[in-house]
N, C-alpha and C. Protein backbone atom coordinates (compact mmCIF):
# COMPACT_ATOMS: atom_id res chain seq x y z
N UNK A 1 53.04 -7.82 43.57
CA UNK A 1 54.27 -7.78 42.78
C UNK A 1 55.28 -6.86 43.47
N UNK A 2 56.55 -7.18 44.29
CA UNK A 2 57.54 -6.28 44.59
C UNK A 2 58.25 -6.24 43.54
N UNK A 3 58.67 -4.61 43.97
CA UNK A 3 59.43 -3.59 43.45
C UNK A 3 60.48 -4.04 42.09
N UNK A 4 61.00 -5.39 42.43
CA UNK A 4 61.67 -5.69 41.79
C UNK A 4 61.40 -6.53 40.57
N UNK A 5 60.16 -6.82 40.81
CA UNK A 5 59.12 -7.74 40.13
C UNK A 5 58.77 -6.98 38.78
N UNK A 6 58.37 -5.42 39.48
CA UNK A 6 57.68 -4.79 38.73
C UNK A 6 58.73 -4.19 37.42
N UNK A 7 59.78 -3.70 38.05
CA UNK A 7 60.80 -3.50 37.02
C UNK A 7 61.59 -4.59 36.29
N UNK A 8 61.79 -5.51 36.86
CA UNK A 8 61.82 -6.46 35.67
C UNK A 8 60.83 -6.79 34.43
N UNK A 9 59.58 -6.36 34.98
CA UNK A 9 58.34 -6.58 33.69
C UNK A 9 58.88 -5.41 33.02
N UNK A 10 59.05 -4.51 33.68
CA UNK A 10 58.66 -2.99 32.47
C UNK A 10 59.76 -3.05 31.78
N UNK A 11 60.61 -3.46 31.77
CA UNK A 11 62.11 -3.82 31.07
C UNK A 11 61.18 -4.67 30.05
N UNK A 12 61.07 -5.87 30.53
CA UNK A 12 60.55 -6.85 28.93
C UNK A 12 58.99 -5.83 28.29
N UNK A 13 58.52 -5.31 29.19
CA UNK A 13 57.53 -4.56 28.26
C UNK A 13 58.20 -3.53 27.22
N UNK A 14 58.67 -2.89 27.54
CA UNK A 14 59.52 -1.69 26.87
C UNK A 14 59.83 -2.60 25.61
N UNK A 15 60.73 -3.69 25.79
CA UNK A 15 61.28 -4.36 24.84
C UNK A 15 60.17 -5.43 23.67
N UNK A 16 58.96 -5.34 24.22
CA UNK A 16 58.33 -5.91 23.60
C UNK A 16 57.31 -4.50 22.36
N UNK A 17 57.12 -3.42 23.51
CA UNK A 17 56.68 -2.07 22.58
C UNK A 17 57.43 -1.93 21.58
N UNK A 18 58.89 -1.66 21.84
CA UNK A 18 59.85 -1.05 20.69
C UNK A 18 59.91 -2.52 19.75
N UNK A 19 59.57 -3.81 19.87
CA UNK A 19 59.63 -4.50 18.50
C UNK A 19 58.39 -3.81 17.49
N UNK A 20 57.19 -3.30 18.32
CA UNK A 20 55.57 -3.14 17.81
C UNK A 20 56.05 -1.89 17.36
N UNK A 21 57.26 -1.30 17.52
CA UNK A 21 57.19 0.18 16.93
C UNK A 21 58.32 0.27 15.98
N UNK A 22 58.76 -0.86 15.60
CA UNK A 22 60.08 -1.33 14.52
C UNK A 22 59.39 -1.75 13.52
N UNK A 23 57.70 -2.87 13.73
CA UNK A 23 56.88 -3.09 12.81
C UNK A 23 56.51 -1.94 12.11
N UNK A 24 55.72 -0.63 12.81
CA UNK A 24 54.99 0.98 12.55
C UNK A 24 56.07 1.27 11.74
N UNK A 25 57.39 1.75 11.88
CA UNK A 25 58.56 1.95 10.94
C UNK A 25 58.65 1.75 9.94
N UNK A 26 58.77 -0.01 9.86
CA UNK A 26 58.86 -0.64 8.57
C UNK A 26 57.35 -0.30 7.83
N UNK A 27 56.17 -0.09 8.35
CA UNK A 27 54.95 0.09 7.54
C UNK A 27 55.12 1.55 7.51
N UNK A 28 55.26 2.33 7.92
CA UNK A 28 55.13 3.24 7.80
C UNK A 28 56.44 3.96 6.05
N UNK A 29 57.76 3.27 5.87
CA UNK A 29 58.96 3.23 5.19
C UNK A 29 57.97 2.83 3.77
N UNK A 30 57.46 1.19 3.93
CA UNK A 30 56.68 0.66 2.47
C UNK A 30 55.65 1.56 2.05
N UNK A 31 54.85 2.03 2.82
CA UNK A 31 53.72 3.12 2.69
C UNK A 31 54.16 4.12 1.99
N UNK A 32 55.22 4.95 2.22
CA UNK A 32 55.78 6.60 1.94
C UNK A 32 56.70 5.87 1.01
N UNK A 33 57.30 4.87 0.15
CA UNK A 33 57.73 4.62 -0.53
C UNK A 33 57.39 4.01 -1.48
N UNK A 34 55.32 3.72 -1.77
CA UNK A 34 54.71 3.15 -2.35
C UNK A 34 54.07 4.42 -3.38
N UNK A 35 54.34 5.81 -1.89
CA UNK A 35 53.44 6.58 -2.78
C UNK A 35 53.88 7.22 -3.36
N UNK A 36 55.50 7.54 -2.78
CA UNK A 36 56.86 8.09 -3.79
C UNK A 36 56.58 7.82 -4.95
N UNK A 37 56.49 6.82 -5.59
CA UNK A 37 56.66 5.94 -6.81
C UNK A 37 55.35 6.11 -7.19
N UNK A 38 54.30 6.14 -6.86
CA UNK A 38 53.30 6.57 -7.27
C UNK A 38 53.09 8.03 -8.18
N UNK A 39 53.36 8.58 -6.75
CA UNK A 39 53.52 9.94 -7.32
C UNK A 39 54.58 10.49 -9.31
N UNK A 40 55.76 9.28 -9.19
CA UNK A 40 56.71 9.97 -9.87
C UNK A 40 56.70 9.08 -11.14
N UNK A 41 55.49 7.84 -11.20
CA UNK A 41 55.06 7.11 -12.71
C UNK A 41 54.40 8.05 -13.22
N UNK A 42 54.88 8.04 -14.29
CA UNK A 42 54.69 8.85 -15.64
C UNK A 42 54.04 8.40 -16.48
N UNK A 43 53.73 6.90 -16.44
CA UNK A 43 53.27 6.12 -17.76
C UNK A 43 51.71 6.15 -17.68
N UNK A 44 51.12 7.33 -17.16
CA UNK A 44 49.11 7.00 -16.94
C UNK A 44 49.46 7.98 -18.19
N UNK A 45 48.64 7.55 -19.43
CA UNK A 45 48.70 8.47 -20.54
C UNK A 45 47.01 8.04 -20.75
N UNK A 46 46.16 7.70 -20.40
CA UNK A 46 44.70 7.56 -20.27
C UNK A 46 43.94 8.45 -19.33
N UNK A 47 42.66 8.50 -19.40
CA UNK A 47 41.65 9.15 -17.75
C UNK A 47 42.22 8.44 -17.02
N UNK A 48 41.55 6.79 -17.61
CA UNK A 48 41.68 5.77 -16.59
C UNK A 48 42.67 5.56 -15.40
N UNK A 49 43.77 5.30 -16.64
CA UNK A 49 45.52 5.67 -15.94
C UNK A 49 45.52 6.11 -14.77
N UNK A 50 45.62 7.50 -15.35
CA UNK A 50 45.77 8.57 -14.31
C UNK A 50 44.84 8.79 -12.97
N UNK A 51 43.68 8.58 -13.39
CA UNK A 51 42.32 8.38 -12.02
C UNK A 51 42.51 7.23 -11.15
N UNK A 52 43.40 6.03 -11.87
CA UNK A 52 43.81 5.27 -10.73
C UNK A 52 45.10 5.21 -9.79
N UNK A 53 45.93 5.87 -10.40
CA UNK A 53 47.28 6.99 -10.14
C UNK A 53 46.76 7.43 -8.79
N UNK A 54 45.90 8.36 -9.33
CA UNK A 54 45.68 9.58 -7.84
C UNK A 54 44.98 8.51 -7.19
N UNK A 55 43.99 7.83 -7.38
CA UNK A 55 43.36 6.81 -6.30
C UNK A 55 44.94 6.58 -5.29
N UNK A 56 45.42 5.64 -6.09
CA UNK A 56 46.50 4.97 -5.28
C UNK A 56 47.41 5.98 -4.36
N UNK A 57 47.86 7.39 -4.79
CA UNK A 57 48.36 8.35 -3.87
C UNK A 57 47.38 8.75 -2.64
N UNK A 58 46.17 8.83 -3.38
CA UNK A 58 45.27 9.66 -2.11
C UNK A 58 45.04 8.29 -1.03
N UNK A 59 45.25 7.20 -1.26
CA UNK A 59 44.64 6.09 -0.80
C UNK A 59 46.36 6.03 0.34
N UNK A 60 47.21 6.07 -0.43
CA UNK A 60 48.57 5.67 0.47
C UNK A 60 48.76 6.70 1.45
N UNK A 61 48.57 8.13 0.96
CA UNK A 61 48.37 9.41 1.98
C UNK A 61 47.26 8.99 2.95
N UNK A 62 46.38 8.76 2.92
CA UNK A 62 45.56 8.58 4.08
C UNK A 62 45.94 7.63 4.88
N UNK A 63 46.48 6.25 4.73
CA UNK A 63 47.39 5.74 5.27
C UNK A 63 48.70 5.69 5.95
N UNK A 64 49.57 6.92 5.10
CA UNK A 64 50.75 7.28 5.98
C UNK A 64 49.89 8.31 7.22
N UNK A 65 49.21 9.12 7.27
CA UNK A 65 48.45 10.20 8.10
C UNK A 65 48.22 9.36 8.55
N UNK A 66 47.28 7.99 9.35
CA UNK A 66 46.67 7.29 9.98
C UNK A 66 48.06 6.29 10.91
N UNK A 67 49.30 6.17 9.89
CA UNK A 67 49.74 5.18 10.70
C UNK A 67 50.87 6.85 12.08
N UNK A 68 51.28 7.60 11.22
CA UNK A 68 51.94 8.75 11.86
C UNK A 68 51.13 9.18 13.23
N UNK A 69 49.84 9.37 13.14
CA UNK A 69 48.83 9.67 14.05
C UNK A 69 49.40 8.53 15.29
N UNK A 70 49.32 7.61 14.88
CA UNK A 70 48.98 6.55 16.05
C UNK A 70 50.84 6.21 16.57
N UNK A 71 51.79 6.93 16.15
CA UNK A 71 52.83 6.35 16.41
C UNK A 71 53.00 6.97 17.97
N UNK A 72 52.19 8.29 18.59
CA UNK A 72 52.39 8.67 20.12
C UNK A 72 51.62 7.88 20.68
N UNK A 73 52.09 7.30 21.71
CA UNK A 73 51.15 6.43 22.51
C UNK A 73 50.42 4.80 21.80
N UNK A 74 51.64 4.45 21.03
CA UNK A 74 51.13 3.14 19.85
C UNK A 74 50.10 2.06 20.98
N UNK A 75 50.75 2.25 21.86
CA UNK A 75 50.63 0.70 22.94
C UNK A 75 49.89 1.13 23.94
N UNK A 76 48.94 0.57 24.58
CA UNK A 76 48.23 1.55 25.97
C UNK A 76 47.94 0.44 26.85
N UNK A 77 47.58 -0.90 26.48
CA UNK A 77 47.23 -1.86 27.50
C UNK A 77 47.86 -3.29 26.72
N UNK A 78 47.56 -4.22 27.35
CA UNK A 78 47.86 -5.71 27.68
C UNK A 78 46.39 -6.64 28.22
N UNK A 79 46.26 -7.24 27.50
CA UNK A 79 44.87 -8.30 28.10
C UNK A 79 45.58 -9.71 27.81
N UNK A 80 45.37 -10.27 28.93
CA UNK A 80 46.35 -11.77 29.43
C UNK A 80 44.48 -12.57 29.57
N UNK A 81 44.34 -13.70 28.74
CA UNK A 81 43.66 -14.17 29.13
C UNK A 81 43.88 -15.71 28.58
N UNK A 82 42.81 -16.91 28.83
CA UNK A 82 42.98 -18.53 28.40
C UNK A 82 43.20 -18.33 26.97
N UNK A 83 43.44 -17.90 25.98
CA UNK A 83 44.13 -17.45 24.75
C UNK A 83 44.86 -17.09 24.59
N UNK A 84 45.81 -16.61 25.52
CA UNK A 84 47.23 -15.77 25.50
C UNK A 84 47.08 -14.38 25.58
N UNK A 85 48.42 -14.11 25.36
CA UNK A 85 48.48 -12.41 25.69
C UNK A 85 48.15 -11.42 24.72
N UNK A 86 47.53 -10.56 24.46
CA UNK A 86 47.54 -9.36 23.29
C UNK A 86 47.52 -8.29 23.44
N UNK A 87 48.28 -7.44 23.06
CA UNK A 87 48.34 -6.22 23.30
C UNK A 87 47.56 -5.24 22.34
N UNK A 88 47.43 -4.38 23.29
CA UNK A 88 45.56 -3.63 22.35
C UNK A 88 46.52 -1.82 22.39
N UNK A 89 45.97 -1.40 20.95
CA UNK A 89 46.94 0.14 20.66
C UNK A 89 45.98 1.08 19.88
N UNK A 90 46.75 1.80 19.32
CA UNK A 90 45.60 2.68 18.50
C UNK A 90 45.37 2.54 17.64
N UNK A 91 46.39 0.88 16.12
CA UNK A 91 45.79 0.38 14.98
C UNK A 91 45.91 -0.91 15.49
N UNK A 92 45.82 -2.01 14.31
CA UNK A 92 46.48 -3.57 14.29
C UNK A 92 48.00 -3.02 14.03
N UNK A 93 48.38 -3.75 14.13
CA UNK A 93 50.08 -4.34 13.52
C UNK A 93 50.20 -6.21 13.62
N UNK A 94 50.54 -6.55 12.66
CA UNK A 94 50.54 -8.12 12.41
C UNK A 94 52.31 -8.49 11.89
N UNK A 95 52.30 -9.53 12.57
CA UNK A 95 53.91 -9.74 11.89
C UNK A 95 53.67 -10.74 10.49
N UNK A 96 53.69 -10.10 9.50
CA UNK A 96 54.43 -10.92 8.23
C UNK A 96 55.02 -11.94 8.26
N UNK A 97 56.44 -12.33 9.00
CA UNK A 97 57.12 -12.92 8.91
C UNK A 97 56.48 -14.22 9.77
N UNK A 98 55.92 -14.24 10.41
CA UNK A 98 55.13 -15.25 11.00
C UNK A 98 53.45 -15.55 11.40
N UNK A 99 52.69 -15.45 9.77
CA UNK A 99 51.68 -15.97 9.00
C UNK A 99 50.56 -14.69 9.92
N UNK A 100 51.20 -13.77 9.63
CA UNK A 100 50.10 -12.38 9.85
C UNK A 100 49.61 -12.50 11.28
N UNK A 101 50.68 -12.71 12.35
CA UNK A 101 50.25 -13.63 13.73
C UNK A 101 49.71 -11.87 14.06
N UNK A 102 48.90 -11.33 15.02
CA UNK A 102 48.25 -10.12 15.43
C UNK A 102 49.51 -9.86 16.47
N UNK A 103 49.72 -8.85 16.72
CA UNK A 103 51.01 -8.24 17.52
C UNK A 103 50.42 -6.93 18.28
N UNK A 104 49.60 -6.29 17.67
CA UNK A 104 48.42 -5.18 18.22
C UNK A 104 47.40 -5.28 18.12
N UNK A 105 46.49 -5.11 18.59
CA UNK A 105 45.02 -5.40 18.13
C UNK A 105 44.83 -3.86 18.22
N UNK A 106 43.88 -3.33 17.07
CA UNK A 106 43.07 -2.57 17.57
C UNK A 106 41.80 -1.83 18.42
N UNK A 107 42.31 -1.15 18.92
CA UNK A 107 41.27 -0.55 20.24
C UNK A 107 39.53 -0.56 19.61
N UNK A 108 39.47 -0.61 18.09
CA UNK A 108 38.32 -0.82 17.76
C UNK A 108 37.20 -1.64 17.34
N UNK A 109 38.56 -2.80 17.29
CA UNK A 109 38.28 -4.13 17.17
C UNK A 109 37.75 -4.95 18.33
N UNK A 110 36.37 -6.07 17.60
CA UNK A 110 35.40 -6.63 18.83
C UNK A 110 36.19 -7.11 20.14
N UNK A 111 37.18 -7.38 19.64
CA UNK A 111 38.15 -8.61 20.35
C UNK A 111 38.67 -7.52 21.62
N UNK A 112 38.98 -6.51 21.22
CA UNK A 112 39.45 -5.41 22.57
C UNK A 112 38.45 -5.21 23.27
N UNK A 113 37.15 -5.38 23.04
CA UNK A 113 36.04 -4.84 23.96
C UNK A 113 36.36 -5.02 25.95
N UNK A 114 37.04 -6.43 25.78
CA UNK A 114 37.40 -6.54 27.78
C UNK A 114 38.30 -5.43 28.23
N UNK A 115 39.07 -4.76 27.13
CA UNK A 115 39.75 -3.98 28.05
C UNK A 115 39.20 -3.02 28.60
N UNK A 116 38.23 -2.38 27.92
CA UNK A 116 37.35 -1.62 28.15
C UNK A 116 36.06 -1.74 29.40
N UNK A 117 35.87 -3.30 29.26
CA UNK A 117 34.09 -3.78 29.66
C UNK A 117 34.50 -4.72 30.58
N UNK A 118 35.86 -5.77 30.75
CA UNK A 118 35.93 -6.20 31.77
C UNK A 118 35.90 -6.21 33.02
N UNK A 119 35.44 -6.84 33.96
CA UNK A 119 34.85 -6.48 35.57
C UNK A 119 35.13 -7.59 36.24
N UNK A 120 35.68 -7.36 37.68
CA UNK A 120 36.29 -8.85 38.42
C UNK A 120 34.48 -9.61 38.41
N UNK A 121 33.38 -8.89 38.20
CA UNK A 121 32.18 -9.40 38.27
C UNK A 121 32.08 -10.00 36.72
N UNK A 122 32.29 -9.81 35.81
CA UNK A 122 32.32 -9.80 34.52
C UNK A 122 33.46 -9.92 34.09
N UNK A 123 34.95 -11.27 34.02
CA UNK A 123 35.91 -10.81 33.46
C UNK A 123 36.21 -10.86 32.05
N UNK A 124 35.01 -11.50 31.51
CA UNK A 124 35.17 -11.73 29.62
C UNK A 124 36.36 -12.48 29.42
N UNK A 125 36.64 -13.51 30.47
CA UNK A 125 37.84 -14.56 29.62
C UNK A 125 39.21 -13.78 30.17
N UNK A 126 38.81 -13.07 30.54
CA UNK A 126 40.41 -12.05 30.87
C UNK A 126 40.97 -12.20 32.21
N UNK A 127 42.21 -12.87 32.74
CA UNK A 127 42.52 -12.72 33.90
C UNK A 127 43.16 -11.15 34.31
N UNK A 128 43.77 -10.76 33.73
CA UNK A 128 44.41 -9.89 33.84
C UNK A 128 44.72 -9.07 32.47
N UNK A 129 44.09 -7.37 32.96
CA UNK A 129 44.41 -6.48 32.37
C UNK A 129 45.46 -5.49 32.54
N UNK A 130 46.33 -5.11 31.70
CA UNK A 130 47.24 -3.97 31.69
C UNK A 130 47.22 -2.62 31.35
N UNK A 131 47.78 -1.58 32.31
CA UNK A 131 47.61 -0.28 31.52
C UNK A 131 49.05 0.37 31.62
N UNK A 132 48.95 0.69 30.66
CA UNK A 132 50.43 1.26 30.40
C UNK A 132 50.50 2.82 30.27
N UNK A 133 51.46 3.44 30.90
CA UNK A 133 51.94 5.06 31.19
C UNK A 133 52.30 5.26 30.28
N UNK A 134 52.78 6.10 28.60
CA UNK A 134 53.60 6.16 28.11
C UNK A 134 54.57 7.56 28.00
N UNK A 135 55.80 7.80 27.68
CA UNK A 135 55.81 8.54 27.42
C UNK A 135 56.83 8.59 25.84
N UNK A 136 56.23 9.60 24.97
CA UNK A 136 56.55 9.27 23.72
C UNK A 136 56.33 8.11 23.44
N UNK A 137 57.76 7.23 22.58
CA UNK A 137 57.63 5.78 22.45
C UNK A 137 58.29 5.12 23.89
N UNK A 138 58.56 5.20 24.73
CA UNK A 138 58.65 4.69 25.80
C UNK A 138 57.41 4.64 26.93
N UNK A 139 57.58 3.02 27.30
CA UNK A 139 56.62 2.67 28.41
C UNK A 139 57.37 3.16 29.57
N UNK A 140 56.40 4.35 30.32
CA UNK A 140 57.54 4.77 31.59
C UNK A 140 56.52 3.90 32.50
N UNK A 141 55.58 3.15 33.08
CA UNK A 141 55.31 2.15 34.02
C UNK A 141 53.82 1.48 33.47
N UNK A 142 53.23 1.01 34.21
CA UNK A 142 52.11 0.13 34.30
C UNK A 142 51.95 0.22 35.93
N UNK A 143 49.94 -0.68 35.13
CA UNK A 143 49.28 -0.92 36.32
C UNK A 143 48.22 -2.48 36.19
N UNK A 144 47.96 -2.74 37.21
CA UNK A 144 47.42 -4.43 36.73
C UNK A 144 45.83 -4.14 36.77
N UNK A 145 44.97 -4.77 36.68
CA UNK A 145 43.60 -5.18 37.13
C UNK A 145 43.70 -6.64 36.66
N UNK A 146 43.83 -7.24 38.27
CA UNK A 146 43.48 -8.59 38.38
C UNK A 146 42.53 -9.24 38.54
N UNK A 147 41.05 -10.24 37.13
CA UNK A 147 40.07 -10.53 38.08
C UNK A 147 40.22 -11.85 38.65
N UNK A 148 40.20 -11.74 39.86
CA UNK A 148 40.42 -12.81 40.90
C UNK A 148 39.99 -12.05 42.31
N UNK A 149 38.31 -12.59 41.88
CA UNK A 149 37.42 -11.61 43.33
C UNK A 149 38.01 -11.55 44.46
N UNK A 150 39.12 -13.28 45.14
CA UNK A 150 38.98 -12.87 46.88
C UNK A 150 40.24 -12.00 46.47
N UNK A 151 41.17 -11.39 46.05
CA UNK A 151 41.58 -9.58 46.14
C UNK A 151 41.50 -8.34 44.95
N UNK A 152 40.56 -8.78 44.39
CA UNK A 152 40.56 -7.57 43.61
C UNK A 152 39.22 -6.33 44.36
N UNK A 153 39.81 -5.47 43.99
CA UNK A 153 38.81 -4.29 44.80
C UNK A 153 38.15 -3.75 44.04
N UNK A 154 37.01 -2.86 44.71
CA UNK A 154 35.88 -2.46 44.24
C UNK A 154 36.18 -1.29 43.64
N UNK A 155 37.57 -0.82 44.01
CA UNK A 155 38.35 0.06 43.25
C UNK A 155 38.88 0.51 42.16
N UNK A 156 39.89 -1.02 41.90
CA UNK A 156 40.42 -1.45 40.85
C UNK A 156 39.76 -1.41 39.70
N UNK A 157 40.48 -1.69 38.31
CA UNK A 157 39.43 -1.15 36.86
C UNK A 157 40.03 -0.34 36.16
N UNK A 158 39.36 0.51 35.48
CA UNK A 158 39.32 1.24 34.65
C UNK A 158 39.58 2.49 35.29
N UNK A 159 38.82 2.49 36.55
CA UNK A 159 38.87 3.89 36.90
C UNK A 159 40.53 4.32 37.23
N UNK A 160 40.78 3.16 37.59
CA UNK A 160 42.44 3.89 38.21
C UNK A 160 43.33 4.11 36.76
N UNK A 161 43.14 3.94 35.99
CA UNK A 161 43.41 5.06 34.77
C UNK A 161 42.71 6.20 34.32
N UNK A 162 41.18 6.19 34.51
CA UNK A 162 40.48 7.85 34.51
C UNK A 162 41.32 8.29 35.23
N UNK A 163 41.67 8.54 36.72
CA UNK A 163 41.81 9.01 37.69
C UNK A 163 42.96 9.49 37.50
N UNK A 164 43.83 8.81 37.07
CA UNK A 164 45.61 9.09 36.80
C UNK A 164 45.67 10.06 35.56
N UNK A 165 44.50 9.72 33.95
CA UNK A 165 43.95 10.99 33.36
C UNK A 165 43.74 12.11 33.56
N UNK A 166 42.74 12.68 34.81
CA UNK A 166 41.91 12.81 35.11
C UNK A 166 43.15 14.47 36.17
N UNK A 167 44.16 13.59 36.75
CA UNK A 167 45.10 14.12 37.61
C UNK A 167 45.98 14.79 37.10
N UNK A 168 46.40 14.29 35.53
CA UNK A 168 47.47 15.08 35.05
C UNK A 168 47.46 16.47 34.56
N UNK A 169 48.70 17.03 34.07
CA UNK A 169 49.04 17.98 33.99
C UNK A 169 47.96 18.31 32.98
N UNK A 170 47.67 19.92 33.40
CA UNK A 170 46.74 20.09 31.89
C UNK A 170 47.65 20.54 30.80
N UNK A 171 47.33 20.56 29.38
CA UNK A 171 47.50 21.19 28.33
C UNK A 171 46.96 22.20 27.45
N UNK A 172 47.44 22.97 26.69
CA UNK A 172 47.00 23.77 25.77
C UNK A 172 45.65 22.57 25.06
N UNK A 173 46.30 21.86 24.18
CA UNK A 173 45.71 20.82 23.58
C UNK A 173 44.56 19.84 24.35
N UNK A 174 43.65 18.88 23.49
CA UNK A 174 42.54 18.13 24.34
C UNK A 174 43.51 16.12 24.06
N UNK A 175 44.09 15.84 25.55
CA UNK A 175 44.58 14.85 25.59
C UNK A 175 43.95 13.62 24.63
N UNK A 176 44.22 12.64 24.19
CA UNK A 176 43.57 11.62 23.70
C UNK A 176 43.14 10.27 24.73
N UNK A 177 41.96 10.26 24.57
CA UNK A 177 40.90 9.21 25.08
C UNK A 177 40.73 7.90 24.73
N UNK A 178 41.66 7.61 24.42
CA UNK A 178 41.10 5.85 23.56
C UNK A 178 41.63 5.26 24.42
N UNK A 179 42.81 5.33 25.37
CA UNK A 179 43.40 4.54 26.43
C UNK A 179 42.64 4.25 27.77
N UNK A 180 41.25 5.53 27.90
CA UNK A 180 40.87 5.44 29.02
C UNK A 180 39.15 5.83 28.81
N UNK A 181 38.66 4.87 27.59
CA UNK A 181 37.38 4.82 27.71
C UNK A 181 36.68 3.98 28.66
N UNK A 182 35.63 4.26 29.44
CA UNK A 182 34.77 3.61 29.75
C UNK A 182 33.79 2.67 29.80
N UNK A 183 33.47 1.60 30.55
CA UNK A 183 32.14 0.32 29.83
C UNK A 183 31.22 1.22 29.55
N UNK A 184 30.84 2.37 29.50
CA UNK A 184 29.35 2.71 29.38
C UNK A 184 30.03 3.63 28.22
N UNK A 185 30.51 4.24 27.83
CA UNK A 185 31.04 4.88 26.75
C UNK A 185 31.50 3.85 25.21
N UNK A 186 32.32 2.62 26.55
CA UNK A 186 32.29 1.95 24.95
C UNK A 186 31.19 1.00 24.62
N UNK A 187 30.37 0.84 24.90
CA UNK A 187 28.92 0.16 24.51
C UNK A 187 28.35 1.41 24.01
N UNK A 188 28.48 2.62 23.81
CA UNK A 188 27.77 3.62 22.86
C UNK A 188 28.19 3.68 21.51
N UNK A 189 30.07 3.36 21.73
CA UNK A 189 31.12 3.56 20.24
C UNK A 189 30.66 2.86 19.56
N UNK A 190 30.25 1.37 20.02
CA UNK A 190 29.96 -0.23 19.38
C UNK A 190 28.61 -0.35 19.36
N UNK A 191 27.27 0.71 19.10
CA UNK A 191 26.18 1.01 19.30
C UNK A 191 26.23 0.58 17.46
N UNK A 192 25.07 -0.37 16.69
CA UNK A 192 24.90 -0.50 15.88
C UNK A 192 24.54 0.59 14.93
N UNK A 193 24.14 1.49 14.00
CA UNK A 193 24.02 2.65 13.54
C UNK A 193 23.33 2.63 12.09
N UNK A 194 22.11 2.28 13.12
CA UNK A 194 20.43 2.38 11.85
C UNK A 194 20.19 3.42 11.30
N UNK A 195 20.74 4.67 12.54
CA UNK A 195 20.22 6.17 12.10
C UNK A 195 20.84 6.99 12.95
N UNK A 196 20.18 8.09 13.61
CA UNK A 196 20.88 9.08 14.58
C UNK A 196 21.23 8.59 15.63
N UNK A 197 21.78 8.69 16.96
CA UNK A 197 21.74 8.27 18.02
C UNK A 197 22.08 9.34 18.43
N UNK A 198 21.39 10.28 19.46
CA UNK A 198 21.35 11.47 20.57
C UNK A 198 22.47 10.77 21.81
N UNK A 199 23.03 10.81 22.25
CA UNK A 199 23.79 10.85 23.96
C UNK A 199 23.56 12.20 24.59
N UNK A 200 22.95 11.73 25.48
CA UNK A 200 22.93 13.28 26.52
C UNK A 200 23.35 13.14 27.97
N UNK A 201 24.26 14.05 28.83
CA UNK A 201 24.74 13.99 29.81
C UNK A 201 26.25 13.66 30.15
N UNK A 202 27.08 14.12 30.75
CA UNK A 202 27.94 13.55 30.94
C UNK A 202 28.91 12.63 30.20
C-alpha cells in the first residue's frame, strides 16, 4: 500500500470511528437520561415500587460506567473476511436504524476470537486483519496482517502490536490490554469455568 493509499484509508477510517462514536453518544445521552427520570419519579409509594426504582438506577449506573469506560480507545481493530468487514472495540454498538445491523463487535464476543487467534497458517475465514493506533477518539494510523502465505511473514501478527505496546512511552498508570491480547492468552479468557483455573508463568 503506498503512502498515498494509506492515507486515503485512514481518512475513511477516522470517518467511519467517529460515526461508532456518535452511536456511544447517543447511548450513552438515553442511558443518563433514563436514569435522570428514574432517579426523580416519585410515584414508588410501595417496597415493591421503590425496590424496582433503585433496581432500574443501579442497573442504568452500571451501564453509563461501562459505556464511559470504553469511550478511550472505542475502536482497536478491523477483521475483513468472506462475510464482510467488522470492526471489533471494547463493547457491541448496533445501529437501530437499520434492523440492529452490528457496527462493533465486542472484543469478548466468539465472533472476535480471529483477531486475536488468526495466523497466515490458521486464518479463521479472515483475509485481512487491522490494528488501529488511537489517540483519544481519533485513529492516528493503522497496520495490516495479510493472510496470504506467498507474502505474509513470519513476523507479521499480533506481535507487531505487542511490540509497538511493548515500546511505548511508560506511564504512571497500567496501559489497557484488550487491543493487544495474545492466541495463547486468549484461549485462557475463553477457557470454560467448571471451577478454579491456576495460570502460571509469564
Amino acid at each position: 500500500m503506498s503512502n498515498g493509499e494509506h492515507d486515503i484509508e485512514l481518512r475513511a477510517e477516522r470517518v467511519e470511528i467517529a460515526r461508532r462514536y456518535d452511536l456511544l453518544d447517543a447511548e450513552i445521552g438515553r442511558v443518563r437520561g433514563g436514569r435522570t427520570a428514574a432517579l426523580a419519579d416519585t410515584s414508588a409509594t410501595d417496597g415493591e415500587s421503590r425496590w424496582q426504582r433503585e433496581a432500574t438506577v443501579h442497573h442504568l449506573g452500571g451501564r453509563l460506567t461501562s459505556l464511559r469506560a470504553a469511550e478511550n480507545g472505542l475502536c482497536f481493530g478491523r477483521l475483513d473476511g468472506a462475510e464482510g468487514t467488522m470492526y471489533v472495540g471494547r463493547i457491541g454498538i448496533y445501529d437501530e436504524a437499520a434492523d440492529y445491523e452490528p457496527l462493533l463487535l465486542d472484543w469478548r464476543a466468539p465472533a472476535a476470537r480471529p483477531f486475536y487467534c488468526a495466523t497466515a497458517a490458521d486464518p479463521e475465514g479472515i483475509a485481512r486483519r487491522r490494528h488501529f493506533t488511537t489517540d483519544g477518539r481519533t485513529i492516528a494510523d493503522f497496520h495490516d496482517d495479510v493472510f496470504d502465505l506467498t507474502f505474509a511473514s513470519a513476523e507479521s501478527g499480533a506481535d507487531v502490536t505487542l511490540l509497538a505496546a511493548l515500546d511505548a512511552p511508560r506511564a504512571d498508570t497500567m496501559r489497557d490490554i484488550v487491543g493487544t491480547i495474545q492466541a495463547e492468552q486468549d484461549e485462557i479468557i475463553r477457557l470454560p469455568a467448571p471451577g478454579v483455573v491456576v495460570i502460571e508463568g509469564g
